[in-house]
PDB file of N, CA and C in Angstrom:
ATOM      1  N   UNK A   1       0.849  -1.177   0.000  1.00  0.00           N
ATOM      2  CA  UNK A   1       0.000   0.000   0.000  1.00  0.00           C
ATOM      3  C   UNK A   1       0.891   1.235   0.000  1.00  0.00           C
ATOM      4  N   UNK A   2       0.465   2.133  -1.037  1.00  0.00           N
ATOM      5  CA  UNK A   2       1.432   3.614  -0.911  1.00  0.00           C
ATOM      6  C   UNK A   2       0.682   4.346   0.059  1.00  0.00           C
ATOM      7  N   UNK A   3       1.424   5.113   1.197  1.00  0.00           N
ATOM      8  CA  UNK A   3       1.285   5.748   1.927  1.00  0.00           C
ATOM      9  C   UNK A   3       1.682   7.410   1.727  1.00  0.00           C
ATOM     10  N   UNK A   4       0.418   8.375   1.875  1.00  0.00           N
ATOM     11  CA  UNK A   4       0.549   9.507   1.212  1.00  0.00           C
ATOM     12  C   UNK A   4       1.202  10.451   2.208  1.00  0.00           C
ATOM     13  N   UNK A   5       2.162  11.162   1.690  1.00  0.00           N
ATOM     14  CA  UNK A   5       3.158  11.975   2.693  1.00  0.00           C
ATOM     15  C   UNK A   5       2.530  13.683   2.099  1.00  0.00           C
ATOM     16  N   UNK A   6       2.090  14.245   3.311  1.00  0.00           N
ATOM     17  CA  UNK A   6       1.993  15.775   3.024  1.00  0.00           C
ATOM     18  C   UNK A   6       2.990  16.304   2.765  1.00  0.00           C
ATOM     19  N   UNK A   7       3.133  17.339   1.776  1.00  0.00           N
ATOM     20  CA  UNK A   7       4.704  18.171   1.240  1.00  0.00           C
ATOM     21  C   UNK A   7       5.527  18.879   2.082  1.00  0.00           C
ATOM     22  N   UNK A   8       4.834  19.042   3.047  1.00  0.00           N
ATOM     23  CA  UNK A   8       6.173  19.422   4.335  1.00  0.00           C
ATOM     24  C   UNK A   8       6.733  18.654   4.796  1.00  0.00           C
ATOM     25  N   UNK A   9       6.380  17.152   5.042  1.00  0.00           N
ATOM     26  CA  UNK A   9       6.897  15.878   5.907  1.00  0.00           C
ATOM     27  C   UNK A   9       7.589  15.156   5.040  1.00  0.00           C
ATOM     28  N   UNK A  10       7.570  15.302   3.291  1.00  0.00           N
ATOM     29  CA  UNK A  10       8.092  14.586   2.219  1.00  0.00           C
ATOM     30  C   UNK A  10       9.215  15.392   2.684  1.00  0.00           C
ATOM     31  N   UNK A  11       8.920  16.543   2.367  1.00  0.00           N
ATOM     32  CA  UNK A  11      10.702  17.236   2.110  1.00  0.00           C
ATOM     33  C   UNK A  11      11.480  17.553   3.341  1.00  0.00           C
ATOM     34  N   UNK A  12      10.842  17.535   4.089  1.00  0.00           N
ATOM     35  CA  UNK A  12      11.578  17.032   5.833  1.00  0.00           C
ATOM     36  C   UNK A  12      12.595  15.766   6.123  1.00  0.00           C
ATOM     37  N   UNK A  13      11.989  14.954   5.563  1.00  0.00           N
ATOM     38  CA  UNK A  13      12.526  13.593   5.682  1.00  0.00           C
ATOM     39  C   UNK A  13      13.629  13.569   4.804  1.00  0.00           C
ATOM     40  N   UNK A  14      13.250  14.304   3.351  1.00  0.00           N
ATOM     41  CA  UNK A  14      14.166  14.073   2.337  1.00  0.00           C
ATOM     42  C   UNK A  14      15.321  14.413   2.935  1.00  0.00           C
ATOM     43  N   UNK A  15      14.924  16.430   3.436  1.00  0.00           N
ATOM     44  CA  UNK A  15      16.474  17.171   3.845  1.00  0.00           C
ATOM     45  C   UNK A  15      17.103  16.450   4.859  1.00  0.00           C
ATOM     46  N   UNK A  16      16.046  15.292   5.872  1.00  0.00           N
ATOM     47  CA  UNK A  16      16.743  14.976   6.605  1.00  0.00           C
ATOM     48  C   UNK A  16      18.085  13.733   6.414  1.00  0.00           C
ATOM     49  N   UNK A  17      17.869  13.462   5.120  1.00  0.00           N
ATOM     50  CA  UNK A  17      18.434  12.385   4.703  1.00  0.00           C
ATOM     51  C   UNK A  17      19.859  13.021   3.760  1.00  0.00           C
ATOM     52  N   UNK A  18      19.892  13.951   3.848  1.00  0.00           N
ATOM     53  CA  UNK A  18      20.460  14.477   2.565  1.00  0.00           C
ATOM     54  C   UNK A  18      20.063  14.515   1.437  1.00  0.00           C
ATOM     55  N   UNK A  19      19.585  14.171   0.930  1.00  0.00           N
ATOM     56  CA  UNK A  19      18.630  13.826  -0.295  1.00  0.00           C
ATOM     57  C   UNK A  19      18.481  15.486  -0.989  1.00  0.00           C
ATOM     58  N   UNK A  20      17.567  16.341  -0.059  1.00  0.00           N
ATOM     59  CA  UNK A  20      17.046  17.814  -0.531  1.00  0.00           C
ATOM     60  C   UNK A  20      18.043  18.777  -0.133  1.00  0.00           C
ATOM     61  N   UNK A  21      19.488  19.522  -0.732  1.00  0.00           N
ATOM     62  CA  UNK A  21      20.503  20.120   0.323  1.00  0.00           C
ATOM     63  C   UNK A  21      20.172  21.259   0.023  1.00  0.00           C
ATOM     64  N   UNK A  22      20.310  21.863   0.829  1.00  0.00           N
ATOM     65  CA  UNK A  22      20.140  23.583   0.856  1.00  0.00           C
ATOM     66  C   UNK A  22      21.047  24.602  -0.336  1.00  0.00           C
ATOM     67  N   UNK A  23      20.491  25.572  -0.505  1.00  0.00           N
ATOM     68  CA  UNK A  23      21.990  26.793  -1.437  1.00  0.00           C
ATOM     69  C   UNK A  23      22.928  26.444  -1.005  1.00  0.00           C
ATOM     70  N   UNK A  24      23.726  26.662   0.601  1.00  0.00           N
ATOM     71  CA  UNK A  24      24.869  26.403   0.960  1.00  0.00           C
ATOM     72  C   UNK A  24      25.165  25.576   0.860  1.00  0.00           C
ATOM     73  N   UNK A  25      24.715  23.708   0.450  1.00  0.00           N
ATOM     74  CA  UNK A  25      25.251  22.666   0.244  1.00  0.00           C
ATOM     75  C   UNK A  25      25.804  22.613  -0.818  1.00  0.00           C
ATOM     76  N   UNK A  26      24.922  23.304  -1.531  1.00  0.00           N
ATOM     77  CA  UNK A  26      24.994  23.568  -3.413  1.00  0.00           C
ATOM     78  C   UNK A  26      26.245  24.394  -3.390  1.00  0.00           C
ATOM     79  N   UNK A  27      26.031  25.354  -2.904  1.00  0.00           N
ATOM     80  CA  UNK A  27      27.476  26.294  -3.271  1.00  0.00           C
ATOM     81  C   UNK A  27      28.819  25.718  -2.353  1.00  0.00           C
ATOM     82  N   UNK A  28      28.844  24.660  -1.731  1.00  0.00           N
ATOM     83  CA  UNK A  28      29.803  23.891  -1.609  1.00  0.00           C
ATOM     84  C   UNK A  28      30.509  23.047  -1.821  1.00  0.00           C
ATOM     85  N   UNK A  29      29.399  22.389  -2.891  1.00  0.00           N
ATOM     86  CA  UNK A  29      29.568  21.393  -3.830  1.00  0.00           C
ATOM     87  C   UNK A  29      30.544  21.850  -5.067  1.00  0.00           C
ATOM     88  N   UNK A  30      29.902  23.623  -5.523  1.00  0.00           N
ATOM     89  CA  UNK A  30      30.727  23.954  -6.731  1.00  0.00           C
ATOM     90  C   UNK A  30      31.765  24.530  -5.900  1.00  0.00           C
ATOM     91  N   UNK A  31      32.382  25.052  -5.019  1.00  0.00           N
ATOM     92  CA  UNK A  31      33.040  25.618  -4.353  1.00  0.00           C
ATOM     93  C   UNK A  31      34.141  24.337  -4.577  1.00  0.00           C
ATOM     94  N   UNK A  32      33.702  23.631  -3.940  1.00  0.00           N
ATOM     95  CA  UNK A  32      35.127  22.226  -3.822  1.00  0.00           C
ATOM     96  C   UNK A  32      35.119  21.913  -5.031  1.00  0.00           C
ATOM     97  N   UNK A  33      34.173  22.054  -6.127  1.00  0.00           N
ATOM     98  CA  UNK A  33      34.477  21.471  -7.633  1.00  0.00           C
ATOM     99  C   UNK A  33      35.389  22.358  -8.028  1.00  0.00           C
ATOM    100  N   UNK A  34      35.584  23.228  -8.148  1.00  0.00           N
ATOM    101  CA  UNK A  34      36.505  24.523  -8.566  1.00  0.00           C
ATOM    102  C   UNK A  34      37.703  24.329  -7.780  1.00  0.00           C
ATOM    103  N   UNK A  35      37.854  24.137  -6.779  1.00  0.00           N
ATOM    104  CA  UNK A  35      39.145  23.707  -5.895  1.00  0.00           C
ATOM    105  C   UNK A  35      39.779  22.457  -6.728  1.00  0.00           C
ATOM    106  N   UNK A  36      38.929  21.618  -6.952  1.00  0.00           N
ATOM    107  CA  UNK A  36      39.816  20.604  -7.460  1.00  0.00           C
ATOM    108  C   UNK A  36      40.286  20.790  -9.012  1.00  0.00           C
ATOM    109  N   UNK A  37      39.347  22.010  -9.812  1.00  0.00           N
ATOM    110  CA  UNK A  37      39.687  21.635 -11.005  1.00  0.00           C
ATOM    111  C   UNK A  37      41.078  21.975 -11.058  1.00  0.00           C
ATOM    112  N   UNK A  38      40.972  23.295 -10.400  1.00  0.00           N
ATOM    113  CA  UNK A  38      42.490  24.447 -10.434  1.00  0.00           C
ATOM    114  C   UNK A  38      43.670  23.710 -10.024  1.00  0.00           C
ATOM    115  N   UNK A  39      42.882  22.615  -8.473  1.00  0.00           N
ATOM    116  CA  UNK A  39      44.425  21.352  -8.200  1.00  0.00           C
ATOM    117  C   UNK A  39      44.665  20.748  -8.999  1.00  0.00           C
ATOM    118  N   UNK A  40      43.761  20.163 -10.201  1.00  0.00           N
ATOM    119  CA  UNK A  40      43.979  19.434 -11.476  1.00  0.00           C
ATOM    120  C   UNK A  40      45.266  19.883 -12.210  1.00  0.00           C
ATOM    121  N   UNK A  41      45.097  21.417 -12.162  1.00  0.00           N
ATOM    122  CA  UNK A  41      45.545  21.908 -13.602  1.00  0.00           C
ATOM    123  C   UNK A  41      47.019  21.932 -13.015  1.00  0.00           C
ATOM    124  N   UNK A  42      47.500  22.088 -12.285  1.00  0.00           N
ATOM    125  CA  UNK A  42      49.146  21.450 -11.700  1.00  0.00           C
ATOM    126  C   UNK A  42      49.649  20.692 -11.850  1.00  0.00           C
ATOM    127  N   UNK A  43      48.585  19.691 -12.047  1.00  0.00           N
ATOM    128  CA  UNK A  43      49.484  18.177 -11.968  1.00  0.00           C
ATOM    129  C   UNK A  43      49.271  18.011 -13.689  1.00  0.00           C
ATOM    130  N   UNK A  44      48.541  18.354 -14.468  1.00  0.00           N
ATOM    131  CA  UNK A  44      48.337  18.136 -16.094  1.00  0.00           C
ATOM    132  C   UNK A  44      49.588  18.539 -16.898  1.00  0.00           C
ATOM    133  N   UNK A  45      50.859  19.301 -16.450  1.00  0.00           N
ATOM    134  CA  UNK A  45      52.118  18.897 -17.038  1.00  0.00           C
ATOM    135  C   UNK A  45      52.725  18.107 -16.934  1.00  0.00           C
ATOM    136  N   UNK A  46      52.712  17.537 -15.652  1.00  0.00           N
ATOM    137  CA  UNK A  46      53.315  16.628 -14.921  1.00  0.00           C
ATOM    138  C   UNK A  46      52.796  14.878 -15.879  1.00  0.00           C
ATOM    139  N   UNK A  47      51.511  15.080 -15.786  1.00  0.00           N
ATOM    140  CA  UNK A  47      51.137  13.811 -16.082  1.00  0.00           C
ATOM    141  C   UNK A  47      51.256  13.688 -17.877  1.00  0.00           C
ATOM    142  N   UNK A  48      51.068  15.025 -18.869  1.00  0.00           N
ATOM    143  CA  UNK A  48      51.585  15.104 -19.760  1.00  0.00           C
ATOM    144  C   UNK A  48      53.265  14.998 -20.206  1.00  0.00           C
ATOM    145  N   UNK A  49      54.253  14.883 -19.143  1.00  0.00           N
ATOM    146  CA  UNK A  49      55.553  14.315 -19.198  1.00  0.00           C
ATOM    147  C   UNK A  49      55.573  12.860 -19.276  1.00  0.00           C
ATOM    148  N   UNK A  50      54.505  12.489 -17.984  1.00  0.00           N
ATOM    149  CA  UNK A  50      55.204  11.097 -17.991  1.00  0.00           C
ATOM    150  C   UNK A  50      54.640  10.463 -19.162  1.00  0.00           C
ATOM    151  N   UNK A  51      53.471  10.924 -19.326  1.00  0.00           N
ATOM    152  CA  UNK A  51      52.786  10.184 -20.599  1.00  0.00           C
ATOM    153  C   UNK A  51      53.662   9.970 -21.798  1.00  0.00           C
ATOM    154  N   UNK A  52      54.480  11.559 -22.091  1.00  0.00           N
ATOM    155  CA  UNK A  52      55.066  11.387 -23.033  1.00  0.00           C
ATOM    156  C   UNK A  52      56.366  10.282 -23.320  1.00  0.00           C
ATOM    157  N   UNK A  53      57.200  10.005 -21.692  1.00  0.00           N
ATOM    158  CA  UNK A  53      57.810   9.474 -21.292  1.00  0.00           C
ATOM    159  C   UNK A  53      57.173   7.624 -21.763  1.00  0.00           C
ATOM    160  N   UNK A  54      56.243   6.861 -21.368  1.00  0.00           N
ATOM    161  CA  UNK A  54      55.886   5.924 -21.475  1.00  0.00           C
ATOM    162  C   UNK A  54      55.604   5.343 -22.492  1.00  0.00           C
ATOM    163  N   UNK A  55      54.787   6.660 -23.376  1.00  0.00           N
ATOM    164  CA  UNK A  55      54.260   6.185 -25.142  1.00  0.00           C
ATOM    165  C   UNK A  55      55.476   6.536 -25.894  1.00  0.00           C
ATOM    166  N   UNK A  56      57.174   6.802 -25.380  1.00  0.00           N
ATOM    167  CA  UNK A  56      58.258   7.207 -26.059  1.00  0.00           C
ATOM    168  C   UNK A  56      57.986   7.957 -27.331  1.00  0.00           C
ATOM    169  N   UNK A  57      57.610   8.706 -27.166  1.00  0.00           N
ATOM    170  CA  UNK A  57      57.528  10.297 -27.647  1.00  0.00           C
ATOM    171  C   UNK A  57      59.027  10.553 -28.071  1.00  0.00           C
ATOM    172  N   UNK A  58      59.908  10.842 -27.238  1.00  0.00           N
ATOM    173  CA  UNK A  58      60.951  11.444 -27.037  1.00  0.00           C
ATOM    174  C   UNK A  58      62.082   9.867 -26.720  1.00  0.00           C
ATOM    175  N   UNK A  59      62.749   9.203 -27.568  1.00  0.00           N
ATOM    176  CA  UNK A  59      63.187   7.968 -27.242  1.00  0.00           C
ATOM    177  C   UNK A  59      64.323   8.169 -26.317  1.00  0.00           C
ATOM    178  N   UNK A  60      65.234   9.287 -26.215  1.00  0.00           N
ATOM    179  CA  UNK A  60      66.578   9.624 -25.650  1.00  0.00           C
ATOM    180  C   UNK A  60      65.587   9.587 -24.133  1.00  0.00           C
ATOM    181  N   UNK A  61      64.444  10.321 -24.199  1.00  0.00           N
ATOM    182  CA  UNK A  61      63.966  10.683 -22.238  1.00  0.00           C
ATOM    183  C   UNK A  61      63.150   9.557 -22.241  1.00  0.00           C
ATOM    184  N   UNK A  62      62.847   8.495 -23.037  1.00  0.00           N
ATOM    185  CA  UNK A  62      62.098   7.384 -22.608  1.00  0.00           C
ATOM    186  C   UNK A  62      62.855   6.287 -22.145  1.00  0.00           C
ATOM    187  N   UNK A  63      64.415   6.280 -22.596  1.00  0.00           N
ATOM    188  CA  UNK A  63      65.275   5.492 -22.392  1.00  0.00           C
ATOM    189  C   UNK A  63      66.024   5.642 -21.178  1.00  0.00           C
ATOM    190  N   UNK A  64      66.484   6.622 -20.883  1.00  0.00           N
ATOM    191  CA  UNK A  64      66.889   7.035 -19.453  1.00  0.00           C
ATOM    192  C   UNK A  64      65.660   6.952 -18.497  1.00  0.00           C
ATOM    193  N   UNK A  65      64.398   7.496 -19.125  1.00  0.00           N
ATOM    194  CA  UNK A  65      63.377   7.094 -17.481  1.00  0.00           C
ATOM    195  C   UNK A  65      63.199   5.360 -17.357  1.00  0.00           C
ATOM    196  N   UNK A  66      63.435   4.343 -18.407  1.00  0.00           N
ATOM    197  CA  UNK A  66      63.775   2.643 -18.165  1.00  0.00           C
ATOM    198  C   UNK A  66      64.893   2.575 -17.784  1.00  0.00           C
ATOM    199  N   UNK A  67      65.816   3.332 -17.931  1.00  0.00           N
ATOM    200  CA  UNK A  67      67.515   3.112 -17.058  1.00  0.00           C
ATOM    201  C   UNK A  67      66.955   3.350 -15.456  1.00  0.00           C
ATOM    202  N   UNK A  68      66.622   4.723 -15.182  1.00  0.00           N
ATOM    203  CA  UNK A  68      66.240   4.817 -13.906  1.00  0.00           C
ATOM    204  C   UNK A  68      65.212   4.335 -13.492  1.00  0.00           C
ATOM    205  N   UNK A  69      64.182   3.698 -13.896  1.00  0.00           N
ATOM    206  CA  UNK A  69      63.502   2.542 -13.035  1.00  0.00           C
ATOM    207  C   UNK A  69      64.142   1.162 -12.981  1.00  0.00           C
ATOM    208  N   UNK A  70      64.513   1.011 -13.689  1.00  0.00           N
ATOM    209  CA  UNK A  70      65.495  -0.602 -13.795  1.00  0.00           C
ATOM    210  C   UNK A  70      66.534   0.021 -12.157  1.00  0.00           C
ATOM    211  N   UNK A  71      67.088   0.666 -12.226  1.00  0.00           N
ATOM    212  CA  UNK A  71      68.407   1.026 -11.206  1.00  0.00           C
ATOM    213  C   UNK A  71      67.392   1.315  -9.959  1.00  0.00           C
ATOM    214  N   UNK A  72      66.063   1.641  -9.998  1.00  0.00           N
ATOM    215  CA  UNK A  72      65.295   2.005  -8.809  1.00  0.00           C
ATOM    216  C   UNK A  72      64.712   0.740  -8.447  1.00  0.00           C
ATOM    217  N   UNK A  73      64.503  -0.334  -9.569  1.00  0.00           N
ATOM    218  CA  UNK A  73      64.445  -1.737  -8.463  1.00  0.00           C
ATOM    219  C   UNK A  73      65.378  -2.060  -7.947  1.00  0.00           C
ATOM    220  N   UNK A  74      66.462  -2.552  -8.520  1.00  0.00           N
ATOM    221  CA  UNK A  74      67.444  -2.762  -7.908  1.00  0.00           C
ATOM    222  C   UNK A  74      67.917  -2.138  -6.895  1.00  0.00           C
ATOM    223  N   UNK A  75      67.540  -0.909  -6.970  1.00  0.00           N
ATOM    224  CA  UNK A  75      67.842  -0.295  -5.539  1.00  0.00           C
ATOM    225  C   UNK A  75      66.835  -0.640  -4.032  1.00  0.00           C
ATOM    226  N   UNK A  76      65.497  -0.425  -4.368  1.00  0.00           N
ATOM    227  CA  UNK A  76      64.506  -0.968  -3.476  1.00  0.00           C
ATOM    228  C   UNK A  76      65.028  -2.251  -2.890  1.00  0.00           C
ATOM    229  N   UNK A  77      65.519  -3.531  -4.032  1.00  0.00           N
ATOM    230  CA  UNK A  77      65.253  -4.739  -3.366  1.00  0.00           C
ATOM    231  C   UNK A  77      66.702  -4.755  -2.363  1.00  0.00           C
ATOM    232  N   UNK A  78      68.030  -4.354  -2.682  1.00  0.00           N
ATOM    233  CA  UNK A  78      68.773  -4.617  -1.740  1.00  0.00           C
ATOM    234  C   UNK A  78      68.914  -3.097  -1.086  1.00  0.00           C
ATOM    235  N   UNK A  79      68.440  -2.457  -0.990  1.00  0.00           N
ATOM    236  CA  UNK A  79      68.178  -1.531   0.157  1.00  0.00           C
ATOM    237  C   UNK A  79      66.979  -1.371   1.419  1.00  0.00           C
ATOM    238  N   UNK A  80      67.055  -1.383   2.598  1.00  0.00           N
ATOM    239  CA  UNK A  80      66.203  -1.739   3.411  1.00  0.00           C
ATOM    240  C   UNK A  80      65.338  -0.102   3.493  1.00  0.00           C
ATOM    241  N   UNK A  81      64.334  -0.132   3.268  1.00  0.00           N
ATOM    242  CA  UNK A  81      63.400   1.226   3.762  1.00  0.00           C
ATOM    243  C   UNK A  81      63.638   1.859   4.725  1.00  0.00           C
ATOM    244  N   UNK A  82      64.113   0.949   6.260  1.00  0.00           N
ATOM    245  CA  UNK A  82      65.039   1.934   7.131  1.00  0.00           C
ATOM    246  C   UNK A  82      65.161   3.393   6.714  1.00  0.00           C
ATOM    247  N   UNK A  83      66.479   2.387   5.974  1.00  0.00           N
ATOM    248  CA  UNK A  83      67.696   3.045   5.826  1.00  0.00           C
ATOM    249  C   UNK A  83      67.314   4.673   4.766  1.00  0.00           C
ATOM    250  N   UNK A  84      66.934   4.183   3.736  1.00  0.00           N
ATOM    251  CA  UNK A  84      66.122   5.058   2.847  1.00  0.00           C
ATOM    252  C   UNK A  84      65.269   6.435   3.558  1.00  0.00           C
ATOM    253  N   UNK A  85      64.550   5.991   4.344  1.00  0.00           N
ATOM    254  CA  UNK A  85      63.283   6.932   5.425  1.00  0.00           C
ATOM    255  C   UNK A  85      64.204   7.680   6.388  1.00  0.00           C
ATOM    256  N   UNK A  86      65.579   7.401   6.800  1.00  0.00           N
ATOM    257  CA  UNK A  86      66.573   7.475   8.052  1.00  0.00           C
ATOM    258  C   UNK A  86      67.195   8.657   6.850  1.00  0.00           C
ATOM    259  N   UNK A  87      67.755   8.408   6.017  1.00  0.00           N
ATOM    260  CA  UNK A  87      68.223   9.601   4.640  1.00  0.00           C
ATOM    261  C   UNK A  87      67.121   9.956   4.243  1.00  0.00           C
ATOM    262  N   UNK A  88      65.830  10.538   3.882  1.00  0.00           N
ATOM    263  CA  UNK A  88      65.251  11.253   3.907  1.00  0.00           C
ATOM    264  C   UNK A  88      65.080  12.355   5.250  1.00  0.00           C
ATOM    265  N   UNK A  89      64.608  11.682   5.673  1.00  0.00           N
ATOM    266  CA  UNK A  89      64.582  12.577   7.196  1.00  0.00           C
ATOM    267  C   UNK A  89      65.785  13.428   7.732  1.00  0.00           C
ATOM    268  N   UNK A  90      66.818  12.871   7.777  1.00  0.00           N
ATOM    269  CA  UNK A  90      68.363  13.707   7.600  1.00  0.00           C
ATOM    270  C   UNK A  90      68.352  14.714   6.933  1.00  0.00           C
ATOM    271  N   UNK A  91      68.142  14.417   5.488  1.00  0.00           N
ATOM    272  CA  UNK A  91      68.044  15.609   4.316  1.00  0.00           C
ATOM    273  C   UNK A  91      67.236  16.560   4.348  1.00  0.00           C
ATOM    274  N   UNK A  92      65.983  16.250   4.970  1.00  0.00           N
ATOM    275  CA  UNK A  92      65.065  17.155   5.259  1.00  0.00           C
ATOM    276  C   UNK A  92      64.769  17.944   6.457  1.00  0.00           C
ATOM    277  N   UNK A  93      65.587  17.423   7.406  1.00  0.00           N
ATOM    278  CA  UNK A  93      65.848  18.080   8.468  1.00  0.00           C
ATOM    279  C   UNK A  93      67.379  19.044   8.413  1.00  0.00           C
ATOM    280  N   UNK A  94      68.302  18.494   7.673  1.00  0.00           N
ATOM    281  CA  UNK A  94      69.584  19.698   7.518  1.00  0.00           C
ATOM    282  C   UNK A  94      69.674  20.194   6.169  1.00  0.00           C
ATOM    283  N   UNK A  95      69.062  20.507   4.992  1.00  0.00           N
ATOM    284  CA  UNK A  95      69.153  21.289   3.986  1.00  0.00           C
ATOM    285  C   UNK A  95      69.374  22.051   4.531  1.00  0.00           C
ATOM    286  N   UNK A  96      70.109  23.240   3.861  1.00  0.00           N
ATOM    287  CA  UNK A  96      69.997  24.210   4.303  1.00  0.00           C
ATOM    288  C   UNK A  96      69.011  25.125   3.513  1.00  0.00           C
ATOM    289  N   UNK A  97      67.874  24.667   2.494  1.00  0.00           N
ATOM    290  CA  UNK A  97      67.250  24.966   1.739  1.00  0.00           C
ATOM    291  C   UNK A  97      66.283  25.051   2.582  1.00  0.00           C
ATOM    292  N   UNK A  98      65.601  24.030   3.511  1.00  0.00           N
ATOM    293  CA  UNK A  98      64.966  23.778   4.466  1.00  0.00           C
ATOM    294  C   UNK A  98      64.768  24.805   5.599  1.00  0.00           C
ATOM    295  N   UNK A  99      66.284  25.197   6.267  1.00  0.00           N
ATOM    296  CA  UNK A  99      66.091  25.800   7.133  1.00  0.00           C
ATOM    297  C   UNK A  99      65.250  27.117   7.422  1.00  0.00           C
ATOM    298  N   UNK A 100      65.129  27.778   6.853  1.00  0.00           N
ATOM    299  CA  UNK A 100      64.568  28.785   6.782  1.00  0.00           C
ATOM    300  C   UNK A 100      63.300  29.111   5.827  1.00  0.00           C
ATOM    301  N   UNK A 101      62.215  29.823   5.715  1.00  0.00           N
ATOM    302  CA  UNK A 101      61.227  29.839   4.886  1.00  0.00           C
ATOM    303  C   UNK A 101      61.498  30.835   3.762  1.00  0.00           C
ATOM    304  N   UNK A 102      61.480  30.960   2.449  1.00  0.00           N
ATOM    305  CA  UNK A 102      61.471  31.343   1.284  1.00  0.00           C
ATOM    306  C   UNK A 102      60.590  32.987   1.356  1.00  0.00           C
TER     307      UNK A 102
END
């Protein structure tokens, strides 16, 4: 049996559900959509390198980025993460690039 809901108690329930969101939900929705497009657009050179890098575009920079992943396994497997995380942290704690703010 359908059970008939008066239009204040329909859209009560709805907003209460999320379902019906207010202007301010709405304008938060495009608010964070716009945040992310602009974070997008930073990383779209980046990911247009490697791309170019992978589909060897450029064979001289496709060949050196397979030299340096070949040399970056080999490095992972007989290097312990320690050790790796122990030299990061060093480096990033005494740069002297570091020390001070820009």
């Amino acid at each position: 049996a359908v059970v008939a809901m008066s239009k204040r108690a329909h859209t009560s329930a709805f907003r209460a559900l999320g379902v019906n969101p207010g202007v301010d939900a709405y304008e938060g929705c495009v608010q964070t959509a716009y945040w992310a497009q602009a974070l997008a657009r930073h990383a779209v050179p980046a990911a247009e390198a490697l791309h170019d890098l992978v589909t060897w575009r450029e064979v001289s920079k496709s060949n050196a980025f397979m030299t340096f992943c070949f040399g970056a396994s080999f490095f992972t497997i007989w290097v312990k993460l320690k050790v790796v995380l122990v030299v990061a942290c060093f480096v990033a704690l005494r740069h002297p690039v570091l020390w001070k703010p820009v």
